[in-house]
Protein backbone atom coordinates (compact mmCIF):
# COMPACT_ATOMS: atom_id res chain seq x y z
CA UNK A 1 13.96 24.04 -1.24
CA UNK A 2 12.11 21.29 0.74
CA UNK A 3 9.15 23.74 2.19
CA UNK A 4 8.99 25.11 -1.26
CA UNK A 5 8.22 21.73 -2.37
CA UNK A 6 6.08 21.32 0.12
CA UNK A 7 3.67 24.80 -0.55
CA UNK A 8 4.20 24.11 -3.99
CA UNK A 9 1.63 20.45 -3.11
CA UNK A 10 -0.16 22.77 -1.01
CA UNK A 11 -0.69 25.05 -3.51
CA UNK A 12 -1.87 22.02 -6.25
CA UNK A 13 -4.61 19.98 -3.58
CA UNK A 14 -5.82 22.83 -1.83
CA UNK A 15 -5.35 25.67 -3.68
CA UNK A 16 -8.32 28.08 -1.86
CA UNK A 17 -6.18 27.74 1.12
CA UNK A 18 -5.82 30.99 2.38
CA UNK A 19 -2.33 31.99 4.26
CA UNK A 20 -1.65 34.74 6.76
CA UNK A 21 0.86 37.02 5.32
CA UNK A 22 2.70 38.31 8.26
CA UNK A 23 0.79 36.99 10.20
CA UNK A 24 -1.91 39.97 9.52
CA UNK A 25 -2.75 40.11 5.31
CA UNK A 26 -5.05 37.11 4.27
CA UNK A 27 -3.51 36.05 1.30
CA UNK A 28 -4.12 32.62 -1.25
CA UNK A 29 -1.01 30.15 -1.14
CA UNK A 30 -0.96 30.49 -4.93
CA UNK A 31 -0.35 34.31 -4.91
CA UNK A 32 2.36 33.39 -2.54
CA UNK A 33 3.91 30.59 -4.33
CA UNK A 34 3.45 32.58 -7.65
CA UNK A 35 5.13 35.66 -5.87
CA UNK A 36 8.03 33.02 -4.68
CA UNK A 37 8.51 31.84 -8.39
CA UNK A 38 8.42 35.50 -10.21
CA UNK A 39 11.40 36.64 -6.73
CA UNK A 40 13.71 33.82 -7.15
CA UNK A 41 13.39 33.89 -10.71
CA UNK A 42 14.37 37.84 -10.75
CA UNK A 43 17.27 37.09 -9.14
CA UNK A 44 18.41 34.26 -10.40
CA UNK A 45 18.09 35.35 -14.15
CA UNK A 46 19.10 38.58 -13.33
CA UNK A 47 22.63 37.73 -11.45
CA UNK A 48 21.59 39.83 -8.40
CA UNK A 49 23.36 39.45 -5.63
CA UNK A 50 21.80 37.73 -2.81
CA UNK A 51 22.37 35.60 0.40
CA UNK A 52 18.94 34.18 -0.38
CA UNK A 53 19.58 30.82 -2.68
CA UNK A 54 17.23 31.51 -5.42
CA UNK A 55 18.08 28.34 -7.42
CA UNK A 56 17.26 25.76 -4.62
CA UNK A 57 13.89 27.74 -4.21
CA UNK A 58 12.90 27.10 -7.99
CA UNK A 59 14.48 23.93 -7.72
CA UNK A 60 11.80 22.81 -4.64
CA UNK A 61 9.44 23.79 -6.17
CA UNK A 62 9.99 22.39 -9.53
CA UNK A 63 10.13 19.21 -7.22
CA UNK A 64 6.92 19.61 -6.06
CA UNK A 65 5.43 20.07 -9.09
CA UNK A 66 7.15 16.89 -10.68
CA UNK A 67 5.97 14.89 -7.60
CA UNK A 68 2.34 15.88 -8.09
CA UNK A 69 2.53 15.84 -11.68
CA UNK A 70 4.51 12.43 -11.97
CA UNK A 71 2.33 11.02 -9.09
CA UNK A 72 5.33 10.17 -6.93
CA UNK A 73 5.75 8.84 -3.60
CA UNK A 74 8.52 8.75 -0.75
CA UNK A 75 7.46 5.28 -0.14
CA UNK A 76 7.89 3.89 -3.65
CA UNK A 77 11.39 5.39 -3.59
CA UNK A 78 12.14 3.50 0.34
CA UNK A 79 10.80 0.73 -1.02
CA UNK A 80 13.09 0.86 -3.89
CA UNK A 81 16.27 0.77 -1.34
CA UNK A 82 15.43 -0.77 1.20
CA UNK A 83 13.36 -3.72 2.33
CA UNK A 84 11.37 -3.88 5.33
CA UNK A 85 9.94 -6.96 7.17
CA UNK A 86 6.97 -7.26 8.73
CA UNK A 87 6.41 -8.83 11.80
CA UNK A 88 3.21 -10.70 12.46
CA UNK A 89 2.27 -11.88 15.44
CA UNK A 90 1.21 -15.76 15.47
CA UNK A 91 -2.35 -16.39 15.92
CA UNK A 92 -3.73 -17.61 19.01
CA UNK A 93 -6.48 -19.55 17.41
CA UNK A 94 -5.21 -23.42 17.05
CA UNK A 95 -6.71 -26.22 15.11
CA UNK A 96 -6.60 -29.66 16.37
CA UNK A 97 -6.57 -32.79 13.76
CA UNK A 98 -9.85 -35.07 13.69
CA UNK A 99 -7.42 -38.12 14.65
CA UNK A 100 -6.04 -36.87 17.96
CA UNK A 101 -7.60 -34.00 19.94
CA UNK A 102 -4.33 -33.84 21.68
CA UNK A 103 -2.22 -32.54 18.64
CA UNK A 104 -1.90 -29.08 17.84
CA UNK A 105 -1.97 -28.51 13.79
CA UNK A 106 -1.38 -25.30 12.11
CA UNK A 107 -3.41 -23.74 9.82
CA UNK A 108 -1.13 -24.66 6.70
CA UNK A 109 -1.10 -28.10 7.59
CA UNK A 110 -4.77 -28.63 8.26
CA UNK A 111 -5.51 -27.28 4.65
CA UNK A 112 -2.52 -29.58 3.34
CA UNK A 113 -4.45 -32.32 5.31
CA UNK A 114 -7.62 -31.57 3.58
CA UNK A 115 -6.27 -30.99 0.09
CA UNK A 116 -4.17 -34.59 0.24
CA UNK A 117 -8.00 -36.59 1.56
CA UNK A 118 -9.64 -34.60 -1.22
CA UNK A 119 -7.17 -35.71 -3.82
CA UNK A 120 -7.42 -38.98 -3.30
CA UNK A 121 -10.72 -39.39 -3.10
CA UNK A 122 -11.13 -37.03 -6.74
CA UNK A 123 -8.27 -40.02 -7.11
CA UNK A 124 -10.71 -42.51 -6.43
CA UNK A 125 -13.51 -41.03 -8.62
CA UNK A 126 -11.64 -41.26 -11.66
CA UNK A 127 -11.11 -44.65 -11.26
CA UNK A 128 -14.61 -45.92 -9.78
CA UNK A 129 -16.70 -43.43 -10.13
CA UNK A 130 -19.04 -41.04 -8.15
CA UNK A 131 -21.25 -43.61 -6.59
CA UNK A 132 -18.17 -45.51 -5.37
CA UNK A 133 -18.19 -43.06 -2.77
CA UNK A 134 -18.57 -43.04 0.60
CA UNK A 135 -21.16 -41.18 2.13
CA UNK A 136 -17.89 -39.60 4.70
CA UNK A 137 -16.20 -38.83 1.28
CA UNK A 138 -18.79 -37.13 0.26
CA UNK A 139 -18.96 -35.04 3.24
CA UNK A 140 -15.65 -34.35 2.87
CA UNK A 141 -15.78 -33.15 -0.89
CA UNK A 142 -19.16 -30.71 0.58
CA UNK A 143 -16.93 -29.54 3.38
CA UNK A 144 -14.04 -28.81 0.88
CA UNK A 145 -16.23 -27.73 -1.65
CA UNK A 146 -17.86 -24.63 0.48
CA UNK A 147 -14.41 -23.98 2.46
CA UNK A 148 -13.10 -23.06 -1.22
CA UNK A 149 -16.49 -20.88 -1.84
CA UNK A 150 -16.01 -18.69 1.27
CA UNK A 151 -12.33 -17.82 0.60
CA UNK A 152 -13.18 -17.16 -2.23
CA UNK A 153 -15.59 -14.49 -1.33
C-alpha cells in the first residue's frame, strides 16, 4: 500500500517519468499505475482468489491521491502529536552597557535598556516639550529611531 502511495505522487509531479518494466520494456509510470488500478480492481470486484492484497493496493493509492489532492504533509500530521524543541545555540556576540565596560548585557536587556531611556525621555517631551531636550537625548531618540528602521527592513 505505502509504495503504491508513493508511485501514485510519482505518477501526479512527474508524470513523463519513464520506468523500466522488467528491467528491459521502457514504460510511463502512469501506464503502470493505471495497469496497477484496472489488476487490483479485477480482483477485488471480482472475488478472485489471490495471495496478492488487492484492497491495500487501491487503498495506497487512493492515499496518494488524497495527499496530493488535499495538499497534505507528514509534518503537519507530527506536528499535530508531537512537539519538538529546538535547540539554539547562544550567541557568542556580547554587548556591554555604556555605564560599565566590565558588565556583560544580553541582547534582551540592552533593548529593554534602550526602550526604558527612550520612554522617559518621549516622557519628558510630553511634559516640556521638544526643545527641552538634550542634545544626548536627542541622540538617543536618532539612535532608537534608525535601530527600529533596520529591523524593520
Amino acid at each position: 500500500g505505502a509504495v503504491a502511495a508513493v508511485m501514485m505522487l510519482s505518477a501526479i509531479y512527474n508524470p513523463r517519468q519513464v520506468v523500466f518494466l522488467f528491467l528491459v520494456i521502457p514504460v510511463s509510470i502512469w501506464v503502470i499505475v493505471v495497469m496497477m488500478i484496472v489488476m487490483d480492481g479485477f480482483t477485488l470486484l471480482a472475488q478472485v482468489p489471490s495471495q496478492v492484497a488487492s484492497a491495500a493496493h487501491l487503498g495506497g493509492l487512493l492515499f496518494g491521491y488524497l495527499y496530493y489532492r488535499w495538499s497534505m504533509r507528514l509534518t503537519d500530521l507530527v506536528r499535530f502529536h508531537f512537539h519538538f524543541r529546538v535547540v539554539r545555540s547562544r550567541p557568542r556576540l556580547k554587548l556591554f552597557s555604556p555605564e560599565s565596560e566590565q558588565t556583560p548585557v544580553s541582547t534582551r536587556q540592552a533593548d529593554q535598556y534602550q526602550a526604558a531611556r527612550v520612554d522617559a525621555i518621549l516622557e519628558k517631551v510630553g511634559r516640556v516639550g521638544v526643545k527641552g531636550l538634550t542634545e544626548e537625548e536627542r541622540r538617543t531618540l536618532i539612535q532608537a529611531s534608525e535601530h527600529i528602521r533596520r529591523r524593520d527592513k
